[in-house]
N, C-alpha and C. Protein backbone atom coordinates (compact mmCIF):
# COMPACT_ATOMS: atom_id res chain seq x y z
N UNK A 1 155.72 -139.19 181.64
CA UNK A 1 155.99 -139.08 180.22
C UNK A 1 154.91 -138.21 179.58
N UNK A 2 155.68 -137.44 179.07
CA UNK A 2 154.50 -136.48 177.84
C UNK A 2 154.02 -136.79 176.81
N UNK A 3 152.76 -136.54 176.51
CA UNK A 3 152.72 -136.95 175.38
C UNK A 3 152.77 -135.83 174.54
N UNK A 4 153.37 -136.34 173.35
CA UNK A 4 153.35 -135.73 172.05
C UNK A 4 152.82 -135.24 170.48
N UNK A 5 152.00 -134.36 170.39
CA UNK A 5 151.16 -134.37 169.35
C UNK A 5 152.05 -133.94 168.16
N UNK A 6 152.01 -134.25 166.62
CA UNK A 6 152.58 -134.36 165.58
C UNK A 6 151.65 -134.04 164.60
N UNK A 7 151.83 -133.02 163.67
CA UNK A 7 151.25 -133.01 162.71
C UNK A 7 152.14 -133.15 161.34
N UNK A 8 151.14 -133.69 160.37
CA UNK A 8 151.83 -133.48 159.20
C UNK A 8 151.50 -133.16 158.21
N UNK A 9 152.23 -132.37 157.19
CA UNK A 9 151.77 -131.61 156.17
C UNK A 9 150.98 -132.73 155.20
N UNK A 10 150.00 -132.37 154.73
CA UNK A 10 148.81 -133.18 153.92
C UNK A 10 149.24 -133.11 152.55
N UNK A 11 149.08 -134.06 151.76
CA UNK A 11 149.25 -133.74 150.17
C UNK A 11 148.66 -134.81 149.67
N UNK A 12 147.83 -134.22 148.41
CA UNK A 12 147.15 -134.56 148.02
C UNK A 12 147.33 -135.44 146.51
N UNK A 13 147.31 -136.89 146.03
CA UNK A 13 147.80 -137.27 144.32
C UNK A 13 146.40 -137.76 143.94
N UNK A 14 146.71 -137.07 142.26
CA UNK A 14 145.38 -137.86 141.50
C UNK A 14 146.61 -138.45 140.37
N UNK A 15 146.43 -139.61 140.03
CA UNK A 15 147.20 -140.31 139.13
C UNK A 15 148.63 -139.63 139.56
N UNK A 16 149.57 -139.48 138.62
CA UNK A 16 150.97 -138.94 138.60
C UNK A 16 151.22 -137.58 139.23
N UNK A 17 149.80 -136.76 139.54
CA UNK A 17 150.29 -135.73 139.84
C UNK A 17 150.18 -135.21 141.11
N UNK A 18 150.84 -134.28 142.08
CA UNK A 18 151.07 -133.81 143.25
C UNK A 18 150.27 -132.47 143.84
N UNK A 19 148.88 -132.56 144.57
CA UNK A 19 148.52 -131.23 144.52
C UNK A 19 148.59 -131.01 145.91
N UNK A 20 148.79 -129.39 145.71
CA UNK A 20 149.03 -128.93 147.10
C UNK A 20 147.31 -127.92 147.96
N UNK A 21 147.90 -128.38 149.14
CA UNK A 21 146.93 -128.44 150.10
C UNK A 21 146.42 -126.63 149.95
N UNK A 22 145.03 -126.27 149.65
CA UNK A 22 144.84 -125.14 149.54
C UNK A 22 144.43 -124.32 150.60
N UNK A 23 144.38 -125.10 151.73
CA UNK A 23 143.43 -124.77 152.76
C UNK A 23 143.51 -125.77 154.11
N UNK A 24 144.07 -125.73 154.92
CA UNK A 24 144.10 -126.93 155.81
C UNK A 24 143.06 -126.96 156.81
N UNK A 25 142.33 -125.92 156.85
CA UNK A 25 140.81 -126.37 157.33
C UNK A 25 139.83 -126.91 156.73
N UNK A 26 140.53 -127.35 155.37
CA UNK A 26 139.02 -127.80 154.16
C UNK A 26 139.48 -128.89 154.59
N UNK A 27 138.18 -130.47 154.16
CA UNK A 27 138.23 -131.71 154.51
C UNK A 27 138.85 -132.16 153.15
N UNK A 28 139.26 -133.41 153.25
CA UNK A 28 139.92 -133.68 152.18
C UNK A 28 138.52 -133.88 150.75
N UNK A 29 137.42 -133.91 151.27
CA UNK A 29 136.52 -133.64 150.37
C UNK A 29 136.05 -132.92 149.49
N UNK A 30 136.31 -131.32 150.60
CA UNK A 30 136.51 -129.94 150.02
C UNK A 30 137.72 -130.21 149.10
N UNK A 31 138.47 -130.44 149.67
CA UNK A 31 139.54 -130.67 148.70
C UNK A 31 139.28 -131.31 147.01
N UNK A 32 138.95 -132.09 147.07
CA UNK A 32 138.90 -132.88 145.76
C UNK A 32 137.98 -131.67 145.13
N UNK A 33 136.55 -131.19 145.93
CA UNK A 33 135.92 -130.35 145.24
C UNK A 33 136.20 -128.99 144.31
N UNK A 34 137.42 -128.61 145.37
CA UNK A 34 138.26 -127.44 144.77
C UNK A 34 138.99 -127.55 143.48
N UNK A 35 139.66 -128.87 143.89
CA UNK A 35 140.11 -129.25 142.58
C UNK A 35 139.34 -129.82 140.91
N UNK A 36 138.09 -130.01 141.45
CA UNK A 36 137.58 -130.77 140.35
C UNK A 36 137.00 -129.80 139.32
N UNK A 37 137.56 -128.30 139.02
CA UNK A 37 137.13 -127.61 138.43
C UNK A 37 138.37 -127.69 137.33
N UNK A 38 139.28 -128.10 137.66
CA UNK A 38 140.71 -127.94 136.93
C UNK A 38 140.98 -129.65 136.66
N UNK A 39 140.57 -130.69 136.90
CA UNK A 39 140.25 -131.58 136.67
C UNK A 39 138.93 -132.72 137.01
N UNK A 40 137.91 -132.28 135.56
CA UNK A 40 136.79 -132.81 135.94
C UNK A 40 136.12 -134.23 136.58
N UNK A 41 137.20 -135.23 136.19
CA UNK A 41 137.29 -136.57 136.26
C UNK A 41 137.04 -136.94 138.28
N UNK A 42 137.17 -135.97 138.95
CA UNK A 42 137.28 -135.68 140.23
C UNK A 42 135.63 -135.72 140.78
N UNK A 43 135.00 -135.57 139.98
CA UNK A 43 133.64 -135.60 140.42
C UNK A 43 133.20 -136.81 140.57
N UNK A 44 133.68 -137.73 139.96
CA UNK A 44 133.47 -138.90 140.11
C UNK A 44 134.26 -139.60 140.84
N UNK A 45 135.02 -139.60 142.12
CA UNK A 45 136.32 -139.87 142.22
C UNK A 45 135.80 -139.56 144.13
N UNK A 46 136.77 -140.73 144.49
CA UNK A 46 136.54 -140.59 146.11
C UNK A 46 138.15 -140.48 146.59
N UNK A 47 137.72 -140.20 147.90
CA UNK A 47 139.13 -139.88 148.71
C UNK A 47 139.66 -141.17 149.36
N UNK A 48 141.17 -141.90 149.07
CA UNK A 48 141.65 -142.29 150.07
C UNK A 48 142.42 -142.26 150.96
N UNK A 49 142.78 -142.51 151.89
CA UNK A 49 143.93 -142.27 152.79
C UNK A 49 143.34 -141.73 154.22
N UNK A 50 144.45 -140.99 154.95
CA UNK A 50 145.48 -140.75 154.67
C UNK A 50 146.22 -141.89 154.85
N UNK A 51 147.30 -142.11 154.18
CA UNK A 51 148.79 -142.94 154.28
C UNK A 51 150.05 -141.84 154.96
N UNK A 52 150.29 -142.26 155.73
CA UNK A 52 151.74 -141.53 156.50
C UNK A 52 152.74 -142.11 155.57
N UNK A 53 153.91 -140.85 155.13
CA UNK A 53 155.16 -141.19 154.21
C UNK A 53 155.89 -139.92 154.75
N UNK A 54 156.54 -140.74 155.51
CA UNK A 54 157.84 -139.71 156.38
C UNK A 54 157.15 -138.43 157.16
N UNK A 55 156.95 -137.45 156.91
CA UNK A 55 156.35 -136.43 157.48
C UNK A 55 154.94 -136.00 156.68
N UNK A 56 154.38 -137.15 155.90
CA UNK A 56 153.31 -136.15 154.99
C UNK A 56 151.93 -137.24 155.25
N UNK A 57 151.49 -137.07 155.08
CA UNK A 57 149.28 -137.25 155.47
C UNK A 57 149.40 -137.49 153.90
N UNK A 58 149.38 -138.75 152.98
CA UNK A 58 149.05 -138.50 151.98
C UNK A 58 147.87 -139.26 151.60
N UNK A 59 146.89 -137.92 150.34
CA UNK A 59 145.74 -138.75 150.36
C UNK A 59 145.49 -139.12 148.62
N UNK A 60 144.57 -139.67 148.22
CA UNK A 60 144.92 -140.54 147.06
C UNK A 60 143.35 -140.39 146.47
N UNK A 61 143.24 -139.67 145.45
CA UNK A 61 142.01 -139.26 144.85
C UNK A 61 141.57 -140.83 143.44
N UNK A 62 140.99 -141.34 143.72
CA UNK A 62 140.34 -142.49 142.75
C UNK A 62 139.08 -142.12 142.31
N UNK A 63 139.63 -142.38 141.23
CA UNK A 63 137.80 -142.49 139.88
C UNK A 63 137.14 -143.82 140.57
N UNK A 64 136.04 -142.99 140.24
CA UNK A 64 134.89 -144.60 140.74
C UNK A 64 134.93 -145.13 139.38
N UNK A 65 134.54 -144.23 137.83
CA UNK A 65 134.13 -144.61 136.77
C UNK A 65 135.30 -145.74 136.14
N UNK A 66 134.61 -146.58 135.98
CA UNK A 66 135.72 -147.76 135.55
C UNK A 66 135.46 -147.15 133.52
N UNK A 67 135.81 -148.53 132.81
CA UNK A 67 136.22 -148.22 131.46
C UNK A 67 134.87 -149.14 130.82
N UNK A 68 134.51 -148.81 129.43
CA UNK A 68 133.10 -149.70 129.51
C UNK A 68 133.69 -150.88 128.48
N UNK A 69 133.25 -151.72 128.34
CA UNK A 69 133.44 -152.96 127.33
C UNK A 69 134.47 -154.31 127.87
C-alpha cells in the first residue's frame, strides 16, 4: 500500500472575514504579519489552527486584547 500525501489549500479568518493566502511559503505568522498593516488589531492577535474543513487548512487569527471594565 502507498502512501499518500495531501495537501490543502490554507485560508486564513479574522472575525467574519476570509483572507487569502499570500504566499504559501510564509508561516502562518508571516501571515498575520502581512496582514496586520491593513488590519492593526492583528498585532495583538495569535494564530490558531490549523482546523481541516473539507479540502482547506483553516487558520483562525484571535486578539489577545480582551475589553477593559
Amino acid at each position: 500500500m502507498a502512501l499518500q500525501v495531501s495537501t490543502y489549500k490554507r485560508v486564513f479568518k479574522h472575525g467574519n472575514i476570509t483572507l487569502a493566502d499570500p504566499n504559501p511559503d510564509m508561516t502562518p505568522e508571516q501571515v498575520m504579519g502581512f496582514y496586520s498593516n491593513q488590519y492593526p488589531e492583528l498585532t495583538t492577535s495569535n494564530v490558531h489552527g490549523p482546523v481541516i474543513e473539507g479540502e482547506e487548512a483553516v487558520y483562525t487569527f484571535k486578539t489577545t486584547v480582551g475589553t477593559k471594565g
